[in-house]
C-alpha atoms as a PDB file:
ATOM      1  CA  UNK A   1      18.426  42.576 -71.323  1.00  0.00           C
ATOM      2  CA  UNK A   2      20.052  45.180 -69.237  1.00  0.00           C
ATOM      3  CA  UNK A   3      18.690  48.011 -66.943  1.00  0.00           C
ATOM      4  CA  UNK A   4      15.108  48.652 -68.055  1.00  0.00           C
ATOM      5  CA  UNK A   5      15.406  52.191 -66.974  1.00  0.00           C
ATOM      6  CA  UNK A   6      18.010  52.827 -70.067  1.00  0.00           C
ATOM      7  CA  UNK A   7      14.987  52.171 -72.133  1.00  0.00           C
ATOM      8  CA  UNK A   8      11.755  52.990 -70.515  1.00  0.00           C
ATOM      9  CA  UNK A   9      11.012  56.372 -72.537  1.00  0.00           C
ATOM     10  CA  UNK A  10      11.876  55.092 -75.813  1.00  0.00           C
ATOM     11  CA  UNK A  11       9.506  53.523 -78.288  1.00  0.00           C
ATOM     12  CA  UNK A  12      10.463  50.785 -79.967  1.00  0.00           C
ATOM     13  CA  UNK A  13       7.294  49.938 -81.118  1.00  0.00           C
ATOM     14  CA  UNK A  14       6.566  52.257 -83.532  1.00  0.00           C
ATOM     15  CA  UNK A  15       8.628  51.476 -86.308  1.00  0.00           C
ATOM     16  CA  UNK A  16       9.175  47.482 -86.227  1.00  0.00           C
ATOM     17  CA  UNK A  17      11.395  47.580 -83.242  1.00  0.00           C
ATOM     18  CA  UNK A  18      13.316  50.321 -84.366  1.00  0.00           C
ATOM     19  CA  UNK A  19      13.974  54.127 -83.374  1.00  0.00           C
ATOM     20  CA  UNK A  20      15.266  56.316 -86.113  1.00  0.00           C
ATOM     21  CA  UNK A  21      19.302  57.656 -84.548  1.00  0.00           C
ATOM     22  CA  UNK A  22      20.269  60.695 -85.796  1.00  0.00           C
ATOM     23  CA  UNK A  23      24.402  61.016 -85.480  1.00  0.00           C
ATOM     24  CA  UNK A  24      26.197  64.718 -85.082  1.00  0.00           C
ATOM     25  CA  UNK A  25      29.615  65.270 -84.507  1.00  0.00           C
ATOM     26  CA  UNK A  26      29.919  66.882 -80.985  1.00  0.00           C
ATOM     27  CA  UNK A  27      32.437  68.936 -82.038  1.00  0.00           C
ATOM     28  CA  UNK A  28      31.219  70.654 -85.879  1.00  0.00           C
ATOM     29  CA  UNK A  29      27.595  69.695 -84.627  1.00  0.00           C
ATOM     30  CA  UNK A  30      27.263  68.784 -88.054  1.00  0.00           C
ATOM     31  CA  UNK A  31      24.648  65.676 -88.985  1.00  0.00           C
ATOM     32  CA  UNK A  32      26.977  62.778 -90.270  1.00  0.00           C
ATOM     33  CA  UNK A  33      24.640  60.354 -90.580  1.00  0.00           C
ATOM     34  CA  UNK A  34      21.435  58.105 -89.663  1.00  0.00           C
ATOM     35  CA  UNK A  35      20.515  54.857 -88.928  1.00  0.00           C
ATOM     36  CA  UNK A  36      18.576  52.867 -87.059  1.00  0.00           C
ATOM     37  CA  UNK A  37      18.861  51.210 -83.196  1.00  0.00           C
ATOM     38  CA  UNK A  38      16.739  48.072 -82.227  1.00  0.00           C
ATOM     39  CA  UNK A  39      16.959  47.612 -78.199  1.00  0.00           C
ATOM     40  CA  UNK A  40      20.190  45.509 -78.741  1.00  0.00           C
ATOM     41  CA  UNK A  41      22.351  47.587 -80.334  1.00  0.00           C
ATOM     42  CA  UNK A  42      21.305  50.688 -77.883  1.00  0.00           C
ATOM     43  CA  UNK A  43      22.179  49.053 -74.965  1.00  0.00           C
ATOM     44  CA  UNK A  44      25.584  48.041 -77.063  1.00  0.00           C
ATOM     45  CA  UNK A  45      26.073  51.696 -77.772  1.00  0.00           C
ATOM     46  CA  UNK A  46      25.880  52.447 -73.961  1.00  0.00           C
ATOM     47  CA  UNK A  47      28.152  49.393 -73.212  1.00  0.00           C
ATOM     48  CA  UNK A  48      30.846  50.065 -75.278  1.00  0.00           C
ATOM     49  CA  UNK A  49      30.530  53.681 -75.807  1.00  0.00           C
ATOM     50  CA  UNK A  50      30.817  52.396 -79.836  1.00  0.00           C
ATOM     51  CA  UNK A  51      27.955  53.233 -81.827  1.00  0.00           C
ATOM     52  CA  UNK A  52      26.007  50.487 -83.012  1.00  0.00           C
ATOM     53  CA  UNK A  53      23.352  49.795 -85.832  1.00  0.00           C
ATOM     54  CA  UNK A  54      20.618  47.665 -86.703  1.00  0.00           C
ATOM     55  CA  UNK A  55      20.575  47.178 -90.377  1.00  0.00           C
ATOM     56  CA  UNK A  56      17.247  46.695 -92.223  1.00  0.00           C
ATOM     57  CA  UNK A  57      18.950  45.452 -95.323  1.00  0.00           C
ATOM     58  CA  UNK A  58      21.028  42.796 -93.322  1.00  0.00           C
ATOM     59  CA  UNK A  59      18.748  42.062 -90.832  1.00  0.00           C
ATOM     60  CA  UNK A  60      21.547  42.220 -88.311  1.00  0.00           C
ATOM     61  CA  UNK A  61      23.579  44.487 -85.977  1.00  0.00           C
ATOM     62  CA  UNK A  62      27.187  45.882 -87.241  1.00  0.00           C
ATOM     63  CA  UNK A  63      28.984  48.665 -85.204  1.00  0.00           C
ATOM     64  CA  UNK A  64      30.162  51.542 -87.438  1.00  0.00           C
ATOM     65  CA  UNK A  65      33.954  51.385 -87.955  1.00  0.00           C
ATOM     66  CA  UNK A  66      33.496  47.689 -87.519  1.00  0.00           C
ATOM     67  CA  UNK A  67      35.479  47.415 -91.619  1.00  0.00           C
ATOM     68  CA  UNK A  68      36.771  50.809 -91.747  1.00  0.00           C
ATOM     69  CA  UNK A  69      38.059  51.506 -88.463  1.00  0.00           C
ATOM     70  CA  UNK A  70      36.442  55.092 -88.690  1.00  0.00           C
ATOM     71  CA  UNK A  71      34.798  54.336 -84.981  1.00  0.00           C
ATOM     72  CA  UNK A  72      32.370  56.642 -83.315  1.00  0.00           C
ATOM     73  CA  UNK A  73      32.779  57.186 -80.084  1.00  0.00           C
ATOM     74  CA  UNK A  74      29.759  58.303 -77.860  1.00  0.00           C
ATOM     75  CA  UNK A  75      29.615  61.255 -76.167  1.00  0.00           C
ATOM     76  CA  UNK A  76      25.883  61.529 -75.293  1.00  0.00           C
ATOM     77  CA  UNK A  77      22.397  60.486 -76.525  1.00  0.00           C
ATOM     78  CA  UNK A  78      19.046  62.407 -76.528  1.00  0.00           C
ATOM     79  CA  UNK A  79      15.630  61.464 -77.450  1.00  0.00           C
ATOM     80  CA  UNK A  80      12.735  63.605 -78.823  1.00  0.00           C
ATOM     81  CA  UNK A  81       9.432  64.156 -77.024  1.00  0.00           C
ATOM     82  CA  UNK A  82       7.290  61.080 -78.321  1.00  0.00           C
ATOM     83  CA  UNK A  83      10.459  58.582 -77.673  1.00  0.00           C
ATOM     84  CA  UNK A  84      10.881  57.138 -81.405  1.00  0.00           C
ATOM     85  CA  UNK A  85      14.076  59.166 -82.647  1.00  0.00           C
ATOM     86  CA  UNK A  86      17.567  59.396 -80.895  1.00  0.00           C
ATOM     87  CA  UNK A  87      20.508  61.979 -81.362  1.00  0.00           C
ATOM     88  CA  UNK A  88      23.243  60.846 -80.822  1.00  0.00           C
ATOM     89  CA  UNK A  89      26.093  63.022 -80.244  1.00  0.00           C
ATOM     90  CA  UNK A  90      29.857  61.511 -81.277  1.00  0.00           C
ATOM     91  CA  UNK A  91      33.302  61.796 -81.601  1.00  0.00           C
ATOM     92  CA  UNK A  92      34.166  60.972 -85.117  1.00  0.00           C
ATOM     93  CA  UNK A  93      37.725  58.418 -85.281  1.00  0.00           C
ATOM     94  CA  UNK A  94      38.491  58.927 -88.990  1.00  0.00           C
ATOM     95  CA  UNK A  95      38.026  61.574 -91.861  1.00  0.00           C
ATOM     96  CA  UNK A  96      34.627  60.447 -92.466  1.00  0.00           C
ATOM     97  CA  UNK A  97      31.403  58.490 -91.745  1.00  0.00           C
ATOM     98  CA  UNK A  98      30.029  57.824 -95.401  1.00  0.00           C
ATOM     99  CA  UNK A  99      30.955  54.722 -97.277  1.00  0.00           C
ATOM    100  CA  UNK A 100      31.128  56.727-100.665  1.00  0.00           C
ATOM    101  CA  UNK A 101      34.245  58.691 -98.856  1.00  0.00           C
ATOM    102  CA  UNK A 102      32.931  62.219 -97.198  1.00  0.00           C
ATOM    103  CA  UNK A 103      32.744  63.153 -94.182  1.00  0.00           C
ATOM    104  CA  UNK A 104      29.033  63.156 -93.717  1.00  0.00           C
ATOM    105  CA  UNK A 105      26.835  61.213 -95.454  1.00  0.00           C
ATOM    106  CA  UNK A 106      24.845  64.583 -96.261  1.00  0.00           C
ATOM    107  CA  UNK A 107      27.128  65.946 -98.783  1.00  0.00           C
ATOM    108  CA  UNK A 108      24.663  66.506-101.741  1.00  0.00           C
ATOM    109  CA  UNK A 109      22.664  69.505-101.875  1.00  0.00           C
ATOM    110  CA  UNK A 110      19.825  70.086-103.858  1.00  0.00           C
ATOM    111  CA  UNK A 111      20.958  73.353-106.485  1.00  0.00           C
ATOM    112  CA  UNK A 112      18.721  73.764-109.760  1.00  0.00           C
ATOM    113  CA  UNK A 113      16.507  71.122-109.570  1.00  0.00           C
ATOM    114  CA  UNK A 114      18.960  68.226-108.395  1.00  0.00           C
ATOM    115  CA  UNK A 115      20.997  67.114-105.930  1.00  0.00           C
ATOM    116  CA  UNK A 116      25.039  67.491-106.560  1.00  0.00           C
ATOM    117  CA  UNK A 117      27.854  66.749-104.468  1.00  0.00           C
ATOM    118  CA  UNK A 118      29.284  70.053-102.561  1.00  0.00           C
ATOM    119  CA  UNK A 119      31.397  68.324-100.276  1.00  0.00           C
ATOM    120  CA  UNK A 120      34.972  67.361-101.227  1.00  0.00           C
ATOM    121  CA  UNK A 121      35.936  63.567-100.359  1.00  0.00           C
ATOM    122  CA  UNK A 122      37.117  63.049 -96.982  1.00  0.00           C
ATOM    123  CA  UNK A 123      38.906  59.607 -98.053  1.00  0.00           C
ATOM    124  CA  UNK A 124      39.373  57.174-100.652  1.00  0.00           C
ATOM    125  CA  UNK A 125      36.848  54.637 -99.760  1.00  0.00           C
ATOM    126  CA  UNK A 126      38.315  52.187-101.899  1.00  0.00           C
ATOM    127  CA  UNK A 127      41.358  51.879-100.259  1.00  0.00           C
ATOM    128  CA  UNK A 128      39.228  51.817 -96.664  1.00  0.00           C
ATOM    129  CA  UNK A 129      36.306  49.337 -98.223  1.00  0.00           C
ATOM    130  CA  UNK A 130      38.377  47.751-101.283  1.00  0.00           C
ATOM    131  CA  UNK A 131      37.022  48.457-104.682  1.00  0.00           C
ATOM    132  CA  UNK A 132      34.145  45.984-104.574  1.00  0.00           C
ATOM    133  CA  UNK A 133      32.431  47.837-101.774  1.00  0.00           C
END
């Protein structure tokens, strides 16, 4: 599929098909996420300019934003020395990438022996998701 020069330093051997995609918001250059690109869904990303996932627990691609309509747009991609990790650097459409309603899916930190939440909700993901989400 595609131009094989897109692909021909990444690794998508390593992990089952899969390279590990970090996601930072261009702009805060804050981490907002991670998933996880098979070939398809990177040459999808560069296609549409959408970011696109493959999920292990579905066994199939979905495109974030694809329910909520919080998109990410992509601005550029980078890969690490060995070829088996991606950043990928976006432009955020919504007030936030995580499902449970903040803006990053990083928003516990670990303070006196467990992890609490230290970010305020972004949105009310119930009202994005439904409540059964």
């Amino acid at each position: 599929m595609g131009d094989n020069r897109k692909t021909e330093f990444l690794d998508f051997g390593k992990q089952d098909g899969l390279i590990t995609a970090i996601v930072q918001d261009v702009g805060t250059r804050r981490v907002l996420m991670v998933g996880y690109m098979n070939r398809e869904a990177f040459e999808i990303t560069l296609s549409t300019g959408h970011v696109t996932f493959y999920s292990r627990s579905r066994q199939k691609l979905w495109t974030k934003g694809e329910s909520s309509g919080h998109f990410l747009l992509l601005r550029s991609v980078r890969t690490d020395c060995d070829g088996d990790a991606l950043l990928v650097e976006v432009q955020p459409l919504g007030p936030g990438v995580c499902h449970a309603g903040y803006e990053s899916c990083f928003y516990r930190t670990y303070q006196d022996g467990e992890f609490v939440a230290t970010d305020e909700k972004a949105y009310d993901p119930d009202a994005v998701y439904g409540a059964r989400h």
